[in-house]
N, C-alpha and C. Protein backbone atom coordinates (compact mmCIF):
# COMPACT_ATOMS: atom_id res chain seq x y z
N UNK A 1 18.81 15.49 -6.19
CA UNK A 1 17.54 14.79 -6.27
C UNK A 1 16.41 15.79 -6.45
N UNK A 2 15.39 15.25 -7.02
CA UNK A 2 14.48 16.56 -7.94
C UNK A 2 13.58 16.32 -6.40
N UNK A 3 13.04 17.15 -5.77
CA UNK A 3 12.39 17.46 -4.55
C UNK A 3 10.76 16.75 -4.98
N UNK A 4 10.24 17.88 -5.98
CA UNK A 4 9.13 17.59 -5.99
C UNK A 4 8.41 16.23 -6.53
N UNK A 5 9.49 15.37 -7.25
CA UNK A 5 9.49 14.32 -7.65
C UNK A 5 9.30 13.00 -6.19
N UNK A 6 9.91 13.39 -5.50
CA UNK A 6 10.16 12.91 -3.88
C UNK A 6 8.94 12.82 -3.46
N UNK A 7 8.18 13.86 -3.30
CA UNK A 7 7.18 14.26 -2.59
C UNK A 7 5.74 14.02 -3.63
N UNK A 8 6.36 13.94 -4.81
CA UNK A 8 4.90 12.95 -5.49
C UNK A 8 5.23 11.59 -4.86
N UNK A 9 6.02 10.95 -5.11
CA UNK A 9 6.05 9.68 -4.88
C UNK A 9 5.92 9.11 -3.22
N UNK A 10 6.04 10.19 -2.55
CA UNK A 10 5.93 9.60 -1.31
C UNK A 10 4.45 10.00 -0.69
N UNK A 11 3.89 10.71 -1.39
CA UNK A 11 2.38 11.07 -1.32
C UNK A 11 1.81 9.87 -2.02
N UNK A 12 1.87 9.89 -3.40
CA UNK A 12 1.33 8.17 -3.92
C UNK A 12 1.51 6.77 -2.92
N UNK A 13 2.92 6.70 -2.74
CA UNK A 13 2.87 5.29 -1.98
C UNK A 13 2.32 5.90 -0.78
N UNK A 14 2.18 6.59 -0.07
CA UNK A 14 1.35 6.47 1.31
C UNK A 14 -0.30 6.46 0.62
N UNK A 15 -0.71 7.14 -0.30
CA UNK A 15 -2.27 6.74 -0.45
C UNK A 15 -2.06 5.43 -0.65
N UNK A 16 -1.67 4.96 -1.81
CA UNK A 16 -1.96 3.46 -1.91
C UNK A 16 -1.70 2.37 -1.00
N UNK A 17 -0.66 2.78 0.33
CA UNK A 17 -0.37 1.73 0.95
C UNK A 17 -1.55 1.91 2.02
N UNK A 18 -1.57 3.05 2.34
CA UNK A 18 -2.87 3.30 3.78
C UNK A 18 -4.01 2.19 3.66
N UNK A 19 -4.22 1.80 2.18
CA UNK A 19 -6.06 1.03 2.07
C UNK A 19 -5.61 -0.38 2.74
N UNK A 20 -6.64 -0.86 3.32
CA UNK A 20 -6.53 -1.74 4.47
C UNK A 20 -6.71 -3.16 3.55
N UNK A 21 -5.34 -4.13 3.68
CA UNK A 21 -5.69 -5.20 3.03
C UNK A 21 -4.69 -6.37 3.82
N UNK A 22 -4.94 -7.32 3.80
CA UNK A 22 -4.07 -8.52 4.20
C UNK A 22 -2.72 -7.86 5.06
N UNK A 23 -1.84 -6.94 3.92
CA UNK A 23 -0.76 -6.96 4.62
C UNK A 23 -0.76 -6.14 6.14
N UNK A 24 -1.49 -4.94 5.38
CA UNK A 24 -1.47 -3.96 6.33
C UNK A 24 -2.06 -4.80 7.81
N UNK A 25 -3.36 -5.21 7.81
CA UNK A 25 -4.07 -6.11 8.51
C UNK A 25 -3.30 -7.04 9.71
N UNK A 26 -2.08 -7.93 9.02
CA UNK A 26 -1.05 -9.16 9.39
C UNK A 26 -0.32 -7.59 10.34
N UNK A 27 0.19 -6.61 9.90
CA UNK A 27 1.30 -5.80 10.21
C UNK A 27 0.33 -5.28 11.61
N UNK A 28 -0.67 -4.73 11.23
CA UNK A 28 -1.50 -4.02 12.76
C UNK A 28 -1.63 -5.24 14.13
N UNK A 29 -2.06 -6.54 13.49
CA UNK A 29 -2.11 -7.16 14.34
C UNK A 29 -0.84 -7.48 15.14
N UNK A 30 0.10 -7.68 14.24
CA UNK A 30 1.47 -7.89 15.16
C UNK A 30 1.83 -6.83 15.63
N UNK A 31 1.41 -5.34 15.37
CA UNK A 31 1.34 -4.96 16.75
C UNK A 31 1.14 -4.48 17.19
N UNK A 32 -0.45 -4.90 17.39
CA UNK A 32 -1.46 -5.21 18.65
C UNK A 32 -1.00 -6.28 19.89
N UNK A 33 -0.45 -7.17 19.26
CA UNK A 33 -0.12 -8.37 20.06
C UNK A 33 1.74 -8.08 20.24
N UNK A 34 2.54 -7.15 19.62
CA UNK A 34 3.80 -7.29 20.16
C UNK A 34 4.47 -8.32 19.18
N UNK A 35 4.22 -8.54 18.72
CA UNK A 35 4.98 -10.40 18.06
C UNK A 35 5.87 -10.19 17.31
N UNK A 36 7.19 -10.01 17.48
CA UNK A 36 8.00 -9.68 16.41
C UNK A 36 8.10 -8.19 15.40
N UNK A 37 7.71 -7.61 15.93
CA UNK A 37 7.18 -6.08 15.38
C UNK A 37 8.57 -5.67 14.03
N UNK A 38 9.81 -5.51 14.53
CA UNK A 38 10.73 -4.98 14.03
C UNK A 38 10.51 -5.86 12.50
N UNK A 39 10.89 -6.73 12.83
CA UNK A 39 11.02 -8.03 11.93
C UNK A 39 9.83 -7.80 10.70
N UNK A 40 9.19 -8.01 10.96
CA UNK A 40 7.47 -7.75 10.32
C UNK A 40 7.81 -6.70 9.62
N UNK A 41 7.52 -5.66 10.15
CA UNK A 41 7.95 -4.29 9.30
C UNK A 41 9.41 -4.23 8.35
N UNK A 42 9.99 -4.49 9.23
CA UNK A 42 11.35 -4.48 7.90
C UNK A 42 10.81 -5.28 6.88
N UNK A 43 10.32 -6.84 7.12
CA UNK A 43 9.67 -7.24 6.42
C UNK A 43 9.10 -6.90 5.16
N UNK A 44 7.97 -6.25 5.35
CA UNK A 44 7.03 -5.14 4.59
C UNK A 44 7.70 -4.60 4.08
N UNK A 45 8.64 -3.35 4.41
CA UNK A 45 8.86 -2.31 3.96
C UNK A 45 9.99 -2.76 2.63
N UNK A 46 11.06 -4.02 2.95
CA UNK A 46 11.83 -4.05 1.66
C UNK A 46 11.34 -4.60 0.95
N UNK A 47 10.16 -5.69 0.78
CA UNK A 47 9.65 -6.61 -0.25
C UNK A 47 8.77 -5.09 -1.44
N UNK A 48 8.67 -3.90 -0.44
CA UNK A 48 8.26 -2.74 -1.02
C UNK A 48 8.92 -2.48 -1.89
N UNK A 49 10.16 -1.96 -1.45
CA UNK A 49 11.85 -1.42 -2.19
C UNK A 49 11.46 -2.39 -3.00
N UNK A 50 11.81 -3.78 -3.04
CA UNK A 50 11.76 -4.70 -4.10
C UNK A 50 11.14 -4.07 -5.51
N UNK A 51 9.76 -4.29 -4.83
CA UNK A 51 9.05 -4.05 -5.91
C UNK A 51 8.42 -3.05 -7.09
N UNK A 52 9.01 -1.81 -6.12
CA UNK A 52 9.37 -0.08 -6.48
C UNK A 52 10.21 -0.21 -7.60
N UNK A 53 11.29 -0.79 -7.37
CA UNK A 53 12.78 -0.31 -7.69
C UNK A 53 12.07 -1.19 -9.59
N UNK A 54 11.59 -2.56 -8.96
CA UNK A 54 10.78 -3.19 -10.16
C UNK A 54 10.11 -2.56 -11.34
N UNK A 55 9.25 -1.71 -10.83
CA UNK A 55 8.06 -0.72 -11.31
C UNK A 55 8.74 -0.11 -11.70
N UNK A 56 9.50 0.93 -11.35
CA UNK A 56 10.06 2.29 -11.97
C UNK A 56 11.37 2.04 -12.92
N UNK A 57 11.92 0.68 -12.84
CA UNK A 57 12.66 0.43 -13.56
C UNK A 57 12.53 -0.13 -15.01
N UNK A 58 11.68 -0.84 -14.77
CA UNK A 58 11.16 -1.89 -16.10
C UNK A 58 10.17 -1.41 -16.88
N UNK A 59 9.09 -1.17 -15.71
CA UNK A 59 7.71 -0.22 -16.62
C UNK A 59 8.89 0.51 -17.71
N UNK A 60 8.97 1.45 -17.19
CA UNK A 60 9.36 2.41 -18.21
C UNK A 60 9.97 1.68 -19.29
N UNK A 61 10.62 1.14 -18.99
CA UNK A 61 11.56 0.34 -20.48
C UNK A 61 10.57 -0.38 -21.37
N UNK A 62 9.75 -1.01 -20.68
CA UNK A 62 8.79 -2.11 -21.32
C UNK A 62 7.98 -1.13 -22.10
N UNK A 63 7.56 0.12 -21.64
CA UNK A 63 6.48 0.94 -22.06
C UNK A 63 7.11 1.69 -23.57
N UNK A 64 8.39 2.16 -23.29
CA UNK A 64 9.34 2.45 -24.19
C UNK A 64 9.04 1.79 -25.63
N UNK A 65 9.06 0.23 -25.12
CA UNK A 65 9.56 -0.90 -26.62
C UNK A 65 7.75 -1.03 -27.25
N UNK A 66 7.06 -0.84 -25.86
CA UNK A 66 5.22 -0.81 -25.93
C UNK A 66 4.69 0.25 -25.84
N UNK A 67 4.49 0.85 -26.52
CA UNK A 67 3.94 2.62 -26.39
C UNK A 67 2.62 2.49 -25.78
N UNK A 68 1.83 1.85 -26.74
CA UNK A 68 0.47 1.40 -26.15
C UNK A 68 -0.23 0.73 -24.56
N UNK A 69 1.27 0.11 -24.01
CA UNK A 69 1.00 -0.61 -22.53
C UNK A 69 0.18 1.22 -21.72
N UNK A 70 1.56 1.97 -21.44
CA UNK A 70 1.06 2.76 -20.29
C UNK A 70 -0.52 3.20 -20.27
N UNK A 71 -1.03 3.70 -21.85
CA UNK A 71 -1.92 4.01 -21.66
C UNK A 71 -3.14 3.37 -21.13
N UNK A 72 -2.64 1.84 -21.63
CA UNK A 72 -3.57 0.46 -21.26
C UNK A 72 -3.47 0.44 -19.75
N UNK A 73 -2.06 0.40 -19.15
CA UNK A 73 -2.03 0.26 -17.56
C UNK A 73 -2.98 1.02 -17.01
N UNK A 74 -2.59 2.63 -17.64
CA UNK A 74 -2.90 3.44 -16.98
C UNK A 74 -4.13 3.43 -16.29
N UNK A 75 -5.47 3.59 -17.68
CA UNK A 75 -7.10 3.55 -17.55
C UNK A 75 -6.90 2.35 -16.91
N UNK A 76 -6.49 1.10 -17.26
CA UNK A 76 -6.82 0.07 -16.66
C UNK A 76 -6.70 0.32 -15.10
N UNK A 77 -5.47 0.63 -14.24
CA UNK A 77 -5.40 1.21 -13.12
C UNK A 77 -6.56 1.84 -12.40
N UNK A 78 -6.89 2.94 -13.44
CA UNK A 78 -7.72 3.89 -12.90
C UNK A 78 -9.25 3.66 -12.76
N UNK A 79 -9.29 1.97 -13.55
CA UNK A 79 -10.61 1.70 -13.59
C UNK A 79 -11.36 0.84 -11.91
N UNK A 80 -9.39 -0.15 -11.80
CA UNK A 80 -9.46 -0.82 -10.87
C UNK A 80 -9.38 -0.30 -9.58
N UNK A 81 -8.81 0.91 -9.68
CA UNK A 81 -9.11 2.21 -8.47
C UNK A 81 -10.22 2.25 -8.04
N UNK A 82 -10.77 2.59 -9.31
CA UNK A 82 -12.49 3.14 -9.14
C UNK A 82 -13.48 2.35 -8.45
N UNK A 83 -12.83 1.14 -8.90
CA UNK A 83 -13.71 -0.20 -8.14
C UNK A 83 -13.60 -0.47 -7.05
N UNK A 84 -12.00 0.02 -6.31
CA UNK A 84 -11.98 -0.26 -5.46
C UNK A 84 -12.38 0.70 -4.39
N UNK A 85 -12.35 2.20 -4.78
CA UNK A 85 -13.40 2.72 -4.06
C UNK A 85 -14.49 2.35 -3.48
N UNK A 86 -15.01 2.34 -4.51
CA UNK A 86 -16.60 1.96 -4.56
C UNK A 86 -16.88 0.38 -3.65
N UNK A 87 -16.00 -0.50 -3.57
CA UNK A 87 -15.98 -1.45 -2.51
C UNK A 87 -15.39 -0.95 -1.36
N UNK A 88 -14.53 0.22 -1.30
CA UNK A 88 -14.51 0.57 0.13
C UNK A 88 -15.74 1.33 0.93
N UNK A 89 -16.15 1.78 -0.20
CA UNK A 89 -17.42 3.38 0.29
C UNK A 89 -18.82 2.32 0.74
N UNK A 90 -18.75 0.76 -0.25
CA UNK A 90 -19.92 0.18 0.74
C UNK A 90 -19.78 -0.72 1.66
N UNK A 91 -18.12 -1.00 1.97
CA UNK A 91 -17.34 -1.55 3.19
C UNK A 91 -17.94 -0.70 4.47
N UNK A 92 -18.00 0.63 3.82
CA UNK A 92 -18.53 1.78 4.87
C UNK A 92 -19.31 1.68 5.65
N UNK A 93 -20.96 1.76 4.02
CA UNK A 93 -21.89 2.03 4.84
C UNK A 93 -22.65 0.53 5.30
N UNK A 94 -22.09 -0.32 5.18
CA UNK A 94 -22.54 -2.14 5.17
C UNK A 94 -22.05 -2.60 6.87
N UNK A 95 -20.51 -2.54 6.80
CA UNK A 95 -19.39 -3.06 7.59
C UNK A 95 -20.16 -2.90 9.55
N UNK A 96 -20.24 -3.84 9.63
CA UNK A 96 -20.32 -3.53 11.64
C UNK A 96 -19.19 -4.38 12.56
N UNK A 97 -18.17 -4.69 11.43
CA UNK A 97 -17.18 -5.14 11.90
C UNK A 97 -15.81 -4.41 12.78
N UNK A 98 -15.20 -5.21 13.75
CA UNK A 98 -14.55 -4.57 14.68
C UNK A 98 -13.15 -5.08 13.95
N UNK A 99 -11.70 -4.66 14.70
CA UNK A 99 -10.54 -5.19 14.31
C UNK A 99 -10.67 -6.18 15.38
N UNK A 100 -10.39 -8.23 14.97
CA UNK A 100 -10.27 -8.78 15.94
C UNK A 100 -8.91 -9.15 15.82
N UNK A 101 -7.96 -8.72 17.06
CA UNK A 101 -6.75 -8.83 17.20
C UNK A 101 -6.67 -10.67 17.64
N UNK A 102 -6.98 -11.41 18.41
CA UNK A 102 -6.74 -12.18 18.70
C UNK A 102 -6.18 -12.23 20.30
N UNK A 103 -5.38 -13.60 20.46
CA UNK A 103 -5.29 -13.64 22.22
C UNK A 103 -3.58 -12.92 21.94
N UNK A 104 -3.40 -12.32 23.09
CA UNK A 104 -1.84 -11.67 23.05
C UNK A 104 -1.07 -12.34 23.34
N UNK A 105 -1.56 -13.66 23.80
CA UNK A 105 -0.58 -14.71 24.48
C UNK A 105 -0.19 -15.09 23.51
N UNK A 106 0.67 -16.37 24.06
CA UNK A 106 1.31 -17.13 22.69
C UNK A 106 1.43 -16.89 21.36
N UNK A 107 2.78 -16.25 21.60
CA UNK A 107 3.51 -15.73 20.42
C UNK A 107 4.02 -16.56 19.44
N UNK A 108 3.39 -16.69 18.27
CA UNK A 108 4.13 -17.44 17.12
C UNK A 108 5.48 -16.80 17.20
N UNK A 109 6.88 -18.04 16.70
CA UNK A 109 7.78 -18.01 16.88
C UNK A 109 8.32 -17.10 15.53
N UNK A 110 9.59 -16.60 15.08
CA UNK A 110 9.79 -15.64 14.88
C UNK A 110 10.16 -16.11 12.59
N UNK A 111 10.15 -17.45 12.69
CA UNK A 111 10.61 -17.67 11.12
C UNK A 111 8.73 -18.04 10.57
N UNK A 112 7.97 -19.04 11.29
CA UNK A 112 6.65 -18.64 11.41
C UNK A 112 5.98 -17.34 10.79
N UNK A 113 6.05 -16.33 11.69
CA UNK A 113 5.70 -15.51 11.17
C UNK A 113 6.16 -14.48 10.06
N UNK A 114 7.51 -14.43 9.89
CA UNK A 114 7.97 -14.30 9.29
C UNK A 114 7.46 -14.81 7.29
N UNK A 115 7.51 -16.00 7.38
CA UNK A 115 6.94 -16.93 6.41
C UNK A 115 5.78 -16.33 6.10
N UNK A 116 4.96 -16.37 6.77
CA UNK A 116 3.74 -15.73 6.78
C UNK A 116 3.39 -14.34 6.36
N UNK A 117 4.06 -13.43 6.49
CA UNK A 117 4.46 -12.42 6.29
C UNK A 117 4.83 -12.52 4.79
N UNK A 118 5.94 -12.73 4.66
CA UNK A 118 5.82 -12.80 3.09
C UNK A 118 5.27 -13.57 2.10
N UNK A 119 4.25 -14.28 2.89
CA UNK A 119 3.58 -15.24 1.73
C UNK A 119 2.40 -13.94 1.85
N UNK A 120 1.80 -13.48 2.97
CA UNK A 120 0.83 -12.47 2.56
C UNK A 120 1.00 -11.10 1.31
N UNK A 121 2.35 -10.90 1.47
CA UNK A 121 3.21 -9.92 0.60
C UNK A 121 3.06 -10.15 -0.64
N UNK A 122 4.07 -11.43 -0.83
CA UNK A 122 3.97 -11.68 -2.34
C UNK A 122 3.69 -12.56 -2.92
N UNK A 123 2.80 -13.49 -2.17
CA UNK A 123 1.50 -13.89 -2.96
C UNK A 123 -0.01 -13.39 -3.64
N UNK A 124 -0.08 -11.92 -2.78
CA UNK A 124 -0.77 -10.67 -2.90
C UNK A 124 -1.12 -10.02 -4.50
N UNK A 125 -2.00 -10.22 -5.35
CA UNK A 125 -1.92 -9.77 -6.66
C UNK A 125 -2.27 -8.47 -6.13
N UNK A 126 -2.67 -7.69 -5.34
CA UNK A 126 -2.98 -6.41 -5.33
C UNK A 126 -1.59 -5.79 -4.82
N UNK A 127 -0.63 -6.11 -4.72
CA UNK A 127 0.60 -5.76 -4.35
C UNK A 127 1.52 -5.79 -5.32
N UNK A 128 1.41 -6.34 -6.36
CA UNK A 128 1.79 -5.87 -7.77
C UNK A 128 0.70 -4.80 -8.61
N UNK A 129 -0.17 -4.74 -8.37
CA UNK A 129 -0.78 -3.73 -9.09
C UNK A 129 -0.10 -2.23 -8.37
N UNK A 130 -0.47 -2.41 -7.15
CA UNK A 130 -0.04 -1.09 -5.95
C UNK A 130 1.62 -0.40 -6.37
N UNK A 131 2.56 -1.54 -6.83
CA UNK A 131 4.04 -1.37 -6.75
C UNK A 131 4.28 -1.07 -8.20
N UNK A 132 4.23 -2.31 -8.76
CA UNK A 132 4.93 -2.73 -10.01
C UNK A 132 4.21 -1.65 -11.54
N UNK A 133 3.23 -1.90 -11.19
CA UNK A 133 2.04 -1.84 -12.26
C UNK A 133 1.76 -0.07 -11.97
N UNK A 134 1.15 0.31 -10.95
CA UNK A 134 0.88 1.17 -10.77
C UNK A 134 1.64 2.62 -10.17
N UNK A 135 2.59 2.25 -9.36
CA UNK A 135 3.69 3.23 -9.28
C UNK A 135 4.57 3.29 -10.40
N UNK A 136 4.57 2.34 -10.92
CA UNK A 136 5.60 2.63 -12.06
C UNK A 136 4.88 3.24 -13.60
N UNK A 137 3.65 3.31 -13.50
CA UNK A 137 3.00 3.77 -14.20
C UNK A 137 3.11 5.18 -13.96
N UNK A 138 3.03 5.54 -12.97
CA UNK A 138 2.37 6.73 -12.40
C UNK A 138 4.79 7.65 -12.52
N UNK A 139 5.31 6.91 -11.95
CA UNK A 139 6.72 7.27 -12.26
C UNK A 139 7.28 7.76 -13.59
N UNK A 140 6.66 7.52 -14.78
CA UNK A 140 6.67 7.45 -16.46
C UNK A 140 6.66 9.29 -16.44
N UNK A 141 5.24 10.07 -15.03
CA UNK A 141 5.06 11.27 -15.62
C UNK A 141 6.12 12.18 -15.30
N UNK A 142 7.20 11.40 -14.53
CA UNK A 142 8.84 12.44 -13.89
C UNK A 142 9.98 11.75 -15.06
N UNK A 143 9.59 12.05 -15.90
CA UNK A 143 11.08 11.50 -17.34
C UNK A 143 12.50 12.26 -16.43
N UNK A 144 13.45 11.30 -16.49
CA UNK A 144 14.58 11.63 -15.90
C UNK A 144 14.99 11.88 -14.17
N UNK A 145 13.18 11.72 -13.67
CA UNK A 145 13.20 11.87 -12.17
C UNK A 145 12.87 10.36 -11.66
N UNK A 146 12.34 9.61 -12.05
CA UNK A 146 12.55 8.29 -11.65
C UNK A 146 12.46 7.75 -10.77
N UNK A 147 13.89 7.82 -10.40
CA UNK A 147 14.43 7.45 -9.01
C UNK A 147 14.26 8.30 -7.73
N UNK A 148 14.04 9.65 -7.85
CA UNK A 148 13.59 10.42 -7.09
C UNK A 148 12.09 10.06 -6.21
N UNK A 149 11.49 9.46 -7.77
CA UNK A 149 9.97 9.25 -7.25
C UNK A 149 9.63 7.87 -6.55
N UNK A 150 11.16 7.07 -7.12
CA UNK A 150 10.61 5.97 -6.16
C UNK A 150 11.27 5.99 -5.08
N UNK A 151 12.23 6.79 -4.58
CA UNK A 151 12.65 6.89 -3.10
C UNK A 151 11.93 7.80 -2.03
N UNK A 152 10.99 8.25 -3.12
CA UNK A 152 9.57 8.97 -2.01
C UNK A 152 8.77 7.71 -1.74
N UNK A 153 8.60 7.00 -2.64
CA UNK A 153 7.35 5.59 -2.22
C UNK A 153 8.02 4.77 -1.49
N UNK A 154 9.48 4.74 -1.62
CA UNK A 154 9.84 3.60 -0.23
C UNK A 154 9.61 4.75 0.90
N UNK A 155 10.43 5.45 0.95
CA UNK A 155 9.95 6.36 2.29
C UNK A 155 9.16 5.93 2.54
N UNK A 156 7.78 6.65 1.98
CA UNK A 156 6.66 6.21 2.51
C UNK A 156 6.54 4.61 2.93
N UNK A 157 6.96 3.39 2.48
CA UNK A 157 6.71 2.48 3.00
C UNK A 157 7.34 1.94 4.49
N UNK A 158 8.51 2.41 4.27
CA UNK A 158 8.94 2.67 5.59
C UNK A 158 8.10 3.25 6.43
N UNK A 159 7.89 4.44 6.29
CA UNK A 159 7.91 5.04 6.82
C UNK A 159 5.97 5.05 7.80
N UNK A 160 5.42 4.34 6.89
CA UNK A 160 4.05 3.55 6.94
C UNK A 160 4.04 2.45 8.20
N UNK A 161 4.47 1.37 7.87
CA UNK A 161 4.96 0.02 8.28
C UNK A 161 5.33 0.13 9.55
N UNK A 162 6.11 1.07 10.11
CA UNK A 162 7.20 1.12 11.32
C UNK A 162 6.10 1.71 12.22
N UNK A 163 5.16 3.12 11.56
CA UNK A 163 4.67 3.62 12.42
C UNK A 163 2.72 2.82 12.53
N UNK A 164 3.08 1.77 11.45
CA UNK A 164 1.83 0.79 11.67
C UNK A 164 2.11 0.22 13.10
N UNK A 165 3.19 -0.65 12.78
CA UNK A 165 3.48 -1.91 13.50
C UNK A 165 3.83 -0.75 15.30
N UNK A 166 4.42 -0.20 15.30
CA UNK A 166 4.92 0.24 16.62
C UNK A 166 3.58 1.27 17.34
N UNK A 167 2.98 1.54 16.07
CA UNK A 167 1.77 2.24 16.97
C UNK A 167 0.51 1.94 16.84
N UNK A 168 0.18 0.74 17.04
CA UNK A 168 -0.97 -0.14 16.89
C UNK A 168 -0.95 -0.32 18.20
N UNK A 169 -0.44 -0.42 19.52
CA UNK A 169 -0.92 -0.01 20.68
C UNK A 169 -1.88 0.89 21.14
N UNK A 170 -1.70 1.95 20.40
CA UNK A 170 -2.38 3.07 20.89
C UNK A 170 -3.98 3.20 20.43
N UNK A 171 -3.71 2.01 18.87
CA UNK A 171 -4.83 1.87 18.39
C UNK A 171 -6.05 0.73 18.49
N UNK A 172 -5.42 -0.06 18.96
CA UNK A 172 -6.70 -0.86 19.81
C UNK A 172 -7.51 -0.34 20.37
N UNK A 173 -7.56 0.50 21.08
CA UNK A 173 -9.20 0.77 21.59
C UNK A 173 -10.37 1.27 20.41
N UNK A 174 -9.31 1.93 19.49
CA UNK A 174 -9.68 2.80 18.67
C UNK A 174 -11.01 1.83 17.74
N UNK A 175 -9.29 0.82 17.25
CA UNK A 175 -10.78 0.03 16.54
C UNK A 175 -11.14 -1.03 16.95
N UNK A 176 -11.48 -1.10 17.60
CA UNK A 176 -12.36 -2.33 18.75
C UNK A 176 -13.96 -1.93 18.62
N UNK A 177 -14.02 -0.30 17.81
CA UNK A 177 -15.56 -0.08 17.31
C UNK A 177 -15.48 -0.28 16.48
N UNK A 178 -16.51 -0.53 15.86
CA UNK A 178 -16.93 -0.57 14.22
C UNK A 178 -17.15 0.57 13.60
N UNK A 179 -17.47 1.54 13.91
CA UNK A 179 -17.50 2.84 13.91
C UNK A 179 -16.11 3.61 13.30
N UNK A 180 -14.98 3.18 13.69
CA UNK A 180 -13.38 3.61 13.10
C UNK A 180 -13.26 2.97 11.85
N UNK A 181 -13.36 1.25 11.84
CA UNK A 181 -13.64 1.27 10.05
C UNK A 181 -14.42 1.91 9.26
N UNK A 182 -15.92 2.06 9.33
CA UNK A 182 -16.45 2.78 8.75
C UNK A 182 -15.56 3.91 8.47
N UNK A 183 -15.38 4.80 9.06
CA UNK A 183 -14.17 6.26 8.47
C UNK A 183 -13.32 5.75 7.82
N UNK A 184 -12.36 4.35 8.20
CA UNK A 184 -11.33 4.67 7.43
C UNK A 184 -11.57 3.67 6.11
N UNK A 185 -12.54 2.95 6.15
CA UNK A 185 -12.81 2.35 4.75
C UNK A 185 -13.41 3.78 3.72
N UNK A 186 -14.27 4.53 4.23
CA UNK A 186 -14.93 5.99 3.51
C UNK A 186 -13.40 6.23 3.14
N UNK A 187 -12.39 7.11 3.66
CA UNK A 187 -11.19 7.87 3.81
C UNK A 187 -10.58 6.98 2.61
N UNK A 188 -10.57 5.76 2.49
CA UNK A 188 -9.97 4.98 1.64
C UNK A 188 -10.75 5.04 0.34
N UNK A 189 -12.06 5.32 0.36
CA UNK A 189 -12.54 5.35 -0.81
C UNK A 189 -12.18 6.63 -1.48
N UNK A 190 -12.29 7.85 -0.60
CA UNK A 190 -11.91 9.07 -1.10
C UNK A 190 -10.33 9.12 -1.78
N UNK A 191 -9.68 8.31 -1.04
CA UNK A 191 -7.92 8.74 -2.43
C UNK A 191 -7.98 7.29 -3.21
N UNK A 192 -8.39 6.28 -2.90
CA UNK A 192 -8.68 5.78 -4.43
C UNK A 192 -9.31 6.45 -5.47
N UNK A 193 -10.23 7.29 -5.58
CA UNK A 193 -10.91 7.79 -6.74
C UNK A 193 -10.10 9.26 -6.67
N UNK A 194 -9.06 10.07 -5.75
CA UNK A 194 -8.00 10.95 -6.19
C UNK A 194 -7.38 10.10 -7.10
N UNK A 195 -6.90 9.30 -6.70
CA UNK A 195 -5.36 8.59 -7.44
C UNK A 195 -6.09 8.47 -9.09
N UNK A 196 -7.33 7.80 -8.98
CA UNK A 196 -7.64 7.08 -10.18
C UNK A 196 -8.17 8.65 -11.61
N UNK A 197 -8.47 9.30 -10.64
CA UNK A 197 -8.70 10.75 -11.43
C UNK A 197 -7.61 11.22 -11.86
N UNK A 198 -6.36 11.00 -11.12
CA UNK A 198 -4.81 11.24 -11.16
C UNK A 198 -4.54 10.87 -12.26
N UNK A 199 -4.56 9.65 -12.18
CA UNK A 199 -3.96 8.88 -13.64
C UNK A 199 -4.64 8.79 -14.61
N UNK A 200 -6.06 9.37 -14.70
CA UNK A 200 -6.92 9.27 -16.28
C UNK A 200 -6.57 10.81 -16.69
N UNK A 201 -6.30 11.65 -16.14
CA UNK A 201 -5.82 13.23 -16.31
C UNK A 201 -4.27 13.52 -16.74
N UNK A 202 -3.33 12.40 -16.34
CA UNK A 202 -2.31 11.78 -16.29
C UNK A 202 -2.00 11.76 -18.28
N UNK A 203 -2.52 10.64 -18.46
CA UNK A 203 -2.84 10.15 -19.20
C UNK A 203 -2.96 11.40 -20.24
């Protein structure tokens, strides 16, 4: 397995998965509150695999028969990056919002949330851009490494997810200020506009 191919891809999927959206959000809260934690995360992490294995497999072929797509994905990607920076950086300086976890009691039951869970997943259009669209875009620049690069982005999703969901204890106090989003919406704006510089240089 080509190493450095690994370690792009598991650097990409951890920037792109870190930015705070629905899933991540559903995953911290469960556990904040305990609710099925394992479940949840496995959850997450294979509808990931899914959609990796998707990206790095097909992009390329499709791009192959379409010469013209990657470059289209690509900027296109790098445009929707850019934007999304720029909505995190004034998430920043705007936001006086706290994380509200909810009551810890009463635990939704375990297919419930579950359901829920993957309707947040993959009903998610930004979760095909993140996987399908955009890792597999970004996979095109390892010809013959591929698979290397997408078993760094599941890593990382694993490897994300498990230490979301199991250490979101520690992080409740944390963000119970408004003050911790602010940083990590900024922090989020800063590797969206890496990634998106990534792929117009890429390119």
């Amino acid at each position: 397995m080509d190493f450095s191919a690994y370690l792009s891809g598991l650097g990409m999927g951890l920037s792109l998965i870190v930015a705070i959206g629905a899933q991540n959000a559903f995953v911290l809260r469960q556990g904040l509150r305990g609710g099925h934690v394992f479940a949840v995360c496995l959850t997450c992490a294979l509808s990931d695999v899914a959609l990796i294995v998707l990206g790095v497999t097909s992009f390329s072929r499709i791009a192959a028969v379409l010469p013209w797509l990657d470059p289209v994905m690509r900027f296109g990607g790098a445009a929707f990056l850019g934007f999304y920076g720029l909505k995190s950086l004034m998430s920043a300086v705007r936001s006086r919002a706290a994380l509200d976890v909810g009551a810890a009691n009463g635990a939704t039951p375990l297919m419930p949330t579950l359901v829920a869970c993957l309707a947040i997943t993959w009903l998610n259009p930004h979760v095909y851009l993140d996987t399908v669209v955009l890792l597999g875009t970004i996979s095109t620049q390892f010809p013959g490494r591929e698979m290397a690069f997408a078993l760094g982005a599941m890593t990382s999703s694993f490897g994300f997810f498990f230490s979301l969901g199991y250490g979101a204890a520690w992080l409740r106090p944390v963000f119970a200020q408004p003050t911790a989003w602010r940083i990590l919406e900024g922090a989020i704006a800063a590797v969206m506009w890496v990634i998106a510089g990534s792929l117009v240089v890429g390119g």
